[in-house]
Structures are given as C-alpha cells and as structure tokens.
C-alpha atoms as a PDB file:
ATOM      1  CA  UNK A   1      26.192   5.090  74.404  1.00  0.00           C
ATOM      2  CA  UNK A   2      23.879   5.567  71.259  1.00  0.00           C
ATOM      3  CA  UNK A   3      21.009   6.209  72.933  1.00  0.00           C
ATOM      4  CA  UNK A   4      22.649   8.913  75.088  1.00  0.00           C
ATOM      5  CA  UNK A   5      24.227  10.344  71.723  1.00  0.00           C
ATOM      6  CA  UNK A   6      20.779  11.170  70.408  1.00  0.00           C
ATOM      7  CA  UNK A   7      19.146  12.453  73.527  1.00  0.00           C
ATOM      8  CA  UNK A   8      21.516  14.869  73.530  1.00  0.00           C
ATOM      9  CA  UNK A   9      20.937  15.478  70.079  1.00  0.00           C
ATOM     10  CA  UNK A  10      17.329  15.207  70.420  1.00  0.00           C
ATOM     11  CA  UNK A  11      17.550  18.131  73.300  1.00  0.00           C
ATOM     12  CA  UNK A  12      19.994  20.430  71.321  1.00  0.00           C
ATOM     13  CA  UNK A  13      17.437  20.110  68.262  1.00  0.00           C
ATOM     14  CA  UNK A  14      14.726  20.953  70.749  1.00  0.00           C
ATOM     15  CA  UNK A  15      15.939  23.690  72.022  1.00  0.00           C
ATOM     16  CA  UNK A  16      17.356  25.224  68.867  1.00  0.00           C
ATOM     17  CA  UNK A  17      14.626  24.146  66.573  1.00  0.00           C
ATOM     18  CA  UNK A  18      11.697  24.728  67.886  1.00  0.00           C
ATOM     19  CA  UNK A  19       9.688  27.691  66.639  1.00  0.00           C
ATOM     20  CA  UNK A  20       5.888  28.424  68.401  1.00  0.00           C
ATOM     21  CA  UNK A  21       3.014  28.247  65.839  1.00  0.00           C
ATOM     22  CA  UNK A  22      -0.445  28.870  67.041  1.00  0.00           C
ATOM     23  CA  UNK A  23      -1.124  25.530  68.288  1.00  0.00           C
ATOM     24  CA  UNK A  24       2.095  24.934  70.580  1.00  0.00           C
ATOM     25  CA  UNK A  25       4.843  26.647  72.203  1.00  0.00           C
ATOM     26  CA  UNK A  26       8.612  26.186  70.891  1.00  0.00           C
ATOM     27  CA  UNK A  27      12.037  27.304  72.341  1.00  0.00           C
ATOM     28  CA  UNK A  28      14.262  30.129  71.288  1.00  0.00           C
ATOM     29  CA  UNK A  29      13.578  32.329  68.497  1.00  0.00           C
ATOM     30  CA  UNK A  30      16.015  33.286  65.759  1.00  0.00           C
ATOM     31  CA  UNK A  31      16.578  35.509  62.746  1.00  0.00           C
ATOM     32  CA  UNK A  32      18.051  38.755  61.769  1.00  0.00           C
ATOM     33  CA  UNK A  33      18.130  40.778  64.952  1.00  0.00           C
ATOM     34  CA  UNK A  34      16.991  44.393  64.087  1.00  0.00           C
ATOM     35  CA  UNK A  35      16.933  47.784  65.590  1.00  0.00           C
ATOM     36  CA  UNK A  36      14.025  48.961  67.636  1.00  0.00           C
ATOM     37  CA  UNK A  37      11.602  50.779  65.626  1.00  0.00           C
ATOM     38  CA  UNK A  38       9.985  54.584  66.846  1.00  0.00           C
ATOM     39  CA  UNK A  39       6.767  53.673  65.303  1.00  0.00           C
ATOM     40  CA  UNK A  40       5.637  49.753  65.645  1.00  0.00           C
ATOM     41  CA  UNK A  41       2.373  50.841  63.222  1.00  0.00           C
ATOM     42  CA  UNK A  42       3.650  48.554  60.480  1.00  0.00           C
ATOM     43  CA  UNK A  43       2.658  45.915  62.972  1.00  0.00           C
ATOM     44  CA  UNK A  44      -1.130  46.399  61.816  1.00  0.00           C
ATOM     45  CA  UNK A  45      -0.261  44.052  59.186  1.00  0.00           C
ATOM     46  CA  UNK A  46       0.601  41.291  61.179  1.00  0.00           C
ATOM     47  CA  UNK A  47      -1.529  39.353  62.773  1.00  0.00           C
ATOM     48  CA  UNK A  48       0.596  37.025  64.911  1.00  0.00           C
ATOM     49  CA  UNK A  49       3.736  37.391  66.272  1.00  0.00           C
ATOM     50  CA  UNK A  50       6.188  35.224  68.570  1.00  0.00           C
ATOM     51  CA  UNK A  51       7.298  36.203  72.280  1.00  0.00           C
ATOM     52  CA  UNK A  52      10.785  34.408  73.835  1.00  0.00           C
ATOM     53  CA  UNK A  53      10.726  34.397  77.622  1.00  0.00           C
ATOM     54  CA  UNK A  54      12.754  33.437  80.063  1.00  0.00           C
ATOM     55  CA  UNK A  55      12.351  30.751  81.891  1.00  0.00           C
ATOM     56  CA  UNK A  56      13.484  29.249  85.103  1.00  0.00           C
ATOM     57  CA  UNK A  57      14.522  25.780  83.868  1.00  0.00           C
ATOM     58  CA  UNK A  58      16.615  27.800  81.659  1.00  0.00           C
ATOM     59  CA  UNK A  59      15.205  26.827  78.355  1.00  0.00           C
ATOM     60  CA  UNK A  60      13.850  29.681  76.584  1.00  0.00           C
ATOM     61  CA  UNK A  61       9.987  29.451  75.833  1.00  0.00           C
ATOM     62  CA  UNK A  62       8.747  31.277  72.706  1.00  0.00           C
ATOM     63  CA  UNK A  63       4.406  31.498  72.211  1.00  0.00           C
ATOM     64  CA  UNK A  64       2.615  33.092  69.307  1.00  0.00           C
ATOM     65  CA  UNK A  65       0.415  35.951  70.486  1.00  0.00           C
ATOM     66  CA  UNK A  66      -1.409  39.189  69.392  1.00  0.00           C
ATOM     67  CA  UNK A  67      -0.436  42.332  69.092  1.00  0.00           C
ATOM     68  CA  UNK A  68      -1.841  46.002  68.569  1.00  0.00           C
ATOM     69  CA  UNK A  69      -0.083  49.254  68.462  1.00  0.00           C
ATOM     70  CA  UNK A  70      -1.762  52.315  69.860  1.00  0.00           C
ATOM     71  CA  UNK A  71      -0.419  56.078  68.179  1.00  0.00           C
ATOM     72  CA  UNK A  72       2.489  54.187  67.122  1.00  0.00           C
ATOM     73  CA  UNK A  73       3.294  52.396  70.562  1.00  0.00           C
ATOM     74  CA  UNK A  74       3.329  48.521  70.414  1.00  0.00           C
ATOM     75  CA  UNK A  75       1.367  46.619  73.313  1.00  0.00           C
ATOM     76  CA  UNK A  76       0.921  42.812  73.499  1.00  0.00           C
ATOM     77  CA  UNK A  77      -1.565  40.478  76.095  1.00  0.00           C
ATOM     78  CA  UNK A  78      -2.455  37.672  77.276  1.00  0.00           C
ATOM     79  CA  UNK A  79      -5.991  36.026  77.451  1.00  0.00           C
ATOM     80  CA  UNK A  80      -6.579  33.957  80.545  1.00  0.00           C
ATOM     81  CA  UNK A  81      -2.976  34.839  82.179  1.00  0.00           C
ATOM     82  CA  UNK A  82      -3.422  32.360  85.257  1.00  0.00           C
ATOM     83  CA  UNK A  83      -3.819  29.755  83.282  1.00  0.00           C
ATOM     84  CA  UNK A  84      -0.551  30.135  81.123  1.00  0.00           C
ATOM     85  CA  UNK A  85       3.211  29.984  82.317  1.00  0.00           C
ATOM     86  CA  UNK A  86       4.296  32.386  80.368  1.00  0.00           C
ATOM     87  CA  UNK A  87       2.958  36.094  81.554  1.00  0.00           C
ATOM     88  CA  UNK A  88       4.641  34.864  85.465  1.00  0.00           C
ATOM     89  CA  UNK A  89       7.496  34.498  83.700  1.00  0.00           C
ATOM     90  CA  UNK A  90       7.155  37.814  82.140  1.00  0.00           C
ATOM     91  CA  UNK A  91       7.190  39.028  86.103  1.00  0.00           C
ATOM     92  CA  UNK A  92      10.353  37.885  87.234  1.00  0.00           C
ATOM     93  CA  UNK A  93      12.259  38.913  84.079  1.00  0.00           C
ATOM     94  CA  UNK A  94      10.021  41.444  81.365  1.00  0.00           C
ATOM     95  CA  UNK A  95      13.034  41.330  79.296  1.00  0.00           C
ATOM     96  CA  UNK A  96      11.771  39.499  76.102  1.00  0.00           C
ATOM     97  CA  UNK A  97      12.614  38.729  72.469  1.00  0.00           C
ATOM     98  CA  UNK A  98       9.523  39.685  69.977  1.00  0.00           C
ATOM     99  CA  UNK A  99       9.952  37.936  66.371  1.00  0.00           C
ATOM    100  CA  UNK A 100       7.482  40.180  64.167  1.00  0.00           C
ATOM    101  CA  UNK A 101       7.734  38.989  60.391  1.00  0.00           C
ATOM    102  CA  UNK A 102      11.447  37.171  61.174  1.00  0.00           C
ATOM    103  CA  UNK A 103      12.902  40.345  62.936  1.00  0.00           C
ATOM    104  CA  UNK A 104      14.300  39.606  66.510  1.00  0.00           C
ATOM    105  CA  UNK A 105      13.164  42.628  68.524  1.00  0.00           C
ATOM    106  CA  UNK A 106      15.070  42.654  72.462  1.00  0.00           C
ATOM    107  CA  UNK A 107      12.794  44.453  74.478  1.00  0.00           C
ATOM    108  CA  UNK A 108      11.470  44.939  77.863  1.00  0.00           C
ATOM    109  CA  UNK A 109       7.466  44.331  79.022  1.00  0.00           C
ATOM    110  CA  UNK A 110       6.121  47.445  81.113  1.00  0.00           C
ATOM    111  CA  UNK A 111       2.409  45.886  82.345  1.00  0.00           C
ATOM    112  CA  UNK A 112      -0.425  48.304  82.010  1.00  0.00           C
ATOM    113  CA  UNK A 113      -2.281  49.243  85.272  1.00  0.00           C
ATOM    114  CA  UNK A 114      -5.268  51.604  85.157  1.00  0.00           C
ATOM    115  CA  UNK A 115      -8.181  51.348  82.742  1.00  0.00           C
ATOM    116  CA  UNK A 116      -6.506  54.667  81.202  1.00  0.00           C
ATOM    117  CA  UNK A 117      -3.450  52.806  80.298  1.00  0.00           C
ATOM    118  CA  UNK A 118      -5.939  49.542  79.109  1.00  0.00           C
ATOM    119  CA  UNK A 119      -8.992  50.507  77.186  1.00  0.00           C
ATOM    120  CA  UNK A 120      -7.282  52.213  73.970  1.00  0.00           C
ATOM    121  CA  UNK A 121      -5.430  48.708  73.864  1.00  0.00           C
ATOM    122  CA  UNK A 122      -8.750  47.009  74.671  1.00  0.00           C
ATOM    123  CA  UNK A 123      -9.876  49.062  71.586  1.00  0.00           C
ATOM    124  CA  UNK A 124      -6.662  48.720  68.911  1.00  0.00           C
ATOM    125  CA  UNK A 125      -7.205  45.028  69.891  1.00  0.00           C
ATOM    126  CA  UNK A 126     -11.311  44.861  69.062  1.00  0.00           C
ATOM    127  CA  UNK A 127     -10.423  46.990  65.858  1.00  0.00           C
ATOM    128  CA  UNK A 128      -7.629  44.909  64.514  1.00  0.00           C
ATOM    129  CA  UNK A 129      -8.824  41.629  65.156  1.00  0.00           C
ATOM    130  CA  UNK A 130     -12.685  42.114  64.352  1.00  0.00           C
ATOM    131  CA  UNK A 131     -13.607  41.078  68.250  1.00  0.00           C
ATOM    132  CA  UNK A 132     -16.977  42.054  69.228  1.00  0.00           C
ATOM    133  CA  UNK A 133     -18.023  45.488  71.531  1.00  0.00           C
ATOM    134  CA  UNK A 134     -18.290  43.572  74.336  1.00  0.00           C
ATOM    135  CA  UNK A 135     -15.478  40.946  74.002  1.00  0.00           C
ATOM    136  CA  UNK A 136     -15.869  39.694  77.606  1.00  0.00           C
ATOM    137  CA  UNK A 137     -19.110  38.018  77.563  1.00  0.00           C
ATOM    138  CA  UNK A 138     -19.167  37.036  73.802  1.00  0.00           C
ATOM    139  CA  UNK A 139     -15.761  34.857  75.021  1.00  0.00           C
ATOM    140  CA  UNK A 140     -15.340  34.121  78.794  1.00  0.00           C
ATOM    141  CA  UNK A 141     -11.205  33.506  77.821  1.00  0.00           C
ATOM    142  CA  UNK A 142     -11.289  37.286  77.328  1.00  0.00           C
ATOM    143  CA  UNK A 143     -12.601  37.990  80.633  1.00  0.00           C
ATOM    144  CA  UNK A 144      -8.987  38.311  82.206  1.00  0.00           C
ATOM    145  CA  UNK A 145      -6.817  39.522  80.126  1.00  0.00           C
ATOM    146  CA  UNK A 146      -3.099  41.136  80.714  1.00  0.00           C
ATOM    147  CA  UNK A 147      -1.179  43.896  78.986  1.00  0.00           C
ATOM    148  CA  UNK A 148       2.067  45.136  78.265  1.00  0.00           C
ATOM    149  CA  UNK A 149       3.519  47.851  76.843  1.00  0.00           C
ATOM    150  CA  UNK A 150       6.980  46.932  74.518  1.00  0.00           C
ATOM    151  CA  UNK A 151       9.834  49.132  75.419  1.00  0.00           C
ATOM    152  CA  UNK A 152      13.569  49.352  74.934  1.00  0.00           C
ATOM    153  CA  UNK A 153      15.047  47.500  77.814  1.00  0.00           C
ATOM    154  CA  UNK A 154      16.661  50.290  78.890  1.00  0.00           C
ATOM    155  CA  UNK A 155      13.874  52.332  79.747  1.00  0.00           C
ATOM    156  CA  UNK A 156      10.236  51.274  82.227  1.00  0.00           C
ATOM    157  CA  UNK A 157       8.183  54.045  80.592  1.00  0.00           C
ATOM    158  CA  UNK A 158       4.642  53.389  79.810  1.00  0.00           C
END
C-alpha cells in the first residue's frame, strides 16, 4: 500500500514538476498565462524558451528550444526533426504552450514551406545566435531543420 502511495505521488510530481532545461525534456509548463503579443521582438532577448506539446500518452511534453522573430513575427525550429518526438507531435495537434521568460503563451504552429517562407528565419536565426554563413556544413545537426510560424490558435496564417 506504501509503495503504491508514492508512485502515485512520484507520477503526480512528475507530471506537475517537471520543467525542460537544455539538457532534458520535462512535463507541463506553468506560470502566469498572458495575452498574445502583436510584436514577439522583445523575444531577441531571450535566448531559450520552452515548448508544451501534446502528446499521445497524454502527458504533456515541454523541450527548451530557439527562437527568432522576423519583422515582429515569432518563428521557432527544430534541428534534426526525425530524430526527436516532439515536431510529429507538433503534426497531429500544432496547438502548443510557449513559456518565454515565465509567460504561458497558447498558440498554434503554422510549418513553413517554401524557401521564401524559410530563409529570413534561416537568417534571424544565424544573426541571433552567432551561427556561421553556412550553418549546414559547419554542423551536420543543422542540415534538416523544421520551422514554424507562432500564431493565435484561432487563425493558420503564415
């Protein structure tokens, strides 16, 4: 009977606990919610934020990732998508849950197509994060990369 006791309070710890950091993944995120921004430029002073997705076990998965914003629009990606759970999540259900400096963001994931859409992301990327020119070969995880624009949920706009 004890040792059911705390596995259940071992789980309910886990999955309200459990914030990402840069070396591992957590659960769901929490904090002040907050009203979606029309310009996500203040975001060029962060340099990591933390994505909720859903997943299909049911327990929410949160990761710390990059983003950039491009003429005010915020955008985040994925390095080396096929090898993460994460961005397939992202494709059965873009809604998602952004913490950026302990705001709670609810927004939707619109993915980005054409190199039009991509290379001023590419760019605000390379700028804000001091990557080389030619990011690709310096850094084979940057050969595939994926990414989204952030928009209210109730909108698919790019």
């Amino acid at each position: 009977m004890q040792s059911i006791s705390f596995a259940v309070i071992a789980l309910a710890a886990l999955i309200v606990g459990c914030s990402p950091n840069a070396q591992r993944p957590g659960t769901a995120l929490s904090g002040a919610e907050a009203a979606l921004p029309a310009d996500w430029r203040f975001t060029d002073a962060t340099k990591e934020i933390q994505l909720q997705v859903h997943t299909p076990y049911l327990i929410p998965h949160a990761v710390t990732i990059w983003c950039a914003q491009v003429d005010g629009a915020l955008y985040v990606a994925a390095s080396a998508p096929s090898q993460k759970r994460w961005p397939s999540w992202v494709d059965r259900d873009p809604n998602v849950r952004l913490d950026i400096d302990g705001k709670i963001y609810d927004v939707k994931l619109v993915p980005l197509e054409s190199a039009e859409q991509i290379d001023p992301v590419r760019t605000a990327y390379a700028t804000k994060y001091q990557l080389p020119a030619n990011t690709a070969n310096a850094n084979p995880a940057f050969r595939e990369v994926r990414y989204w624009h952030v928009v209210p949920r109730e909108t698919s706009a790019t």
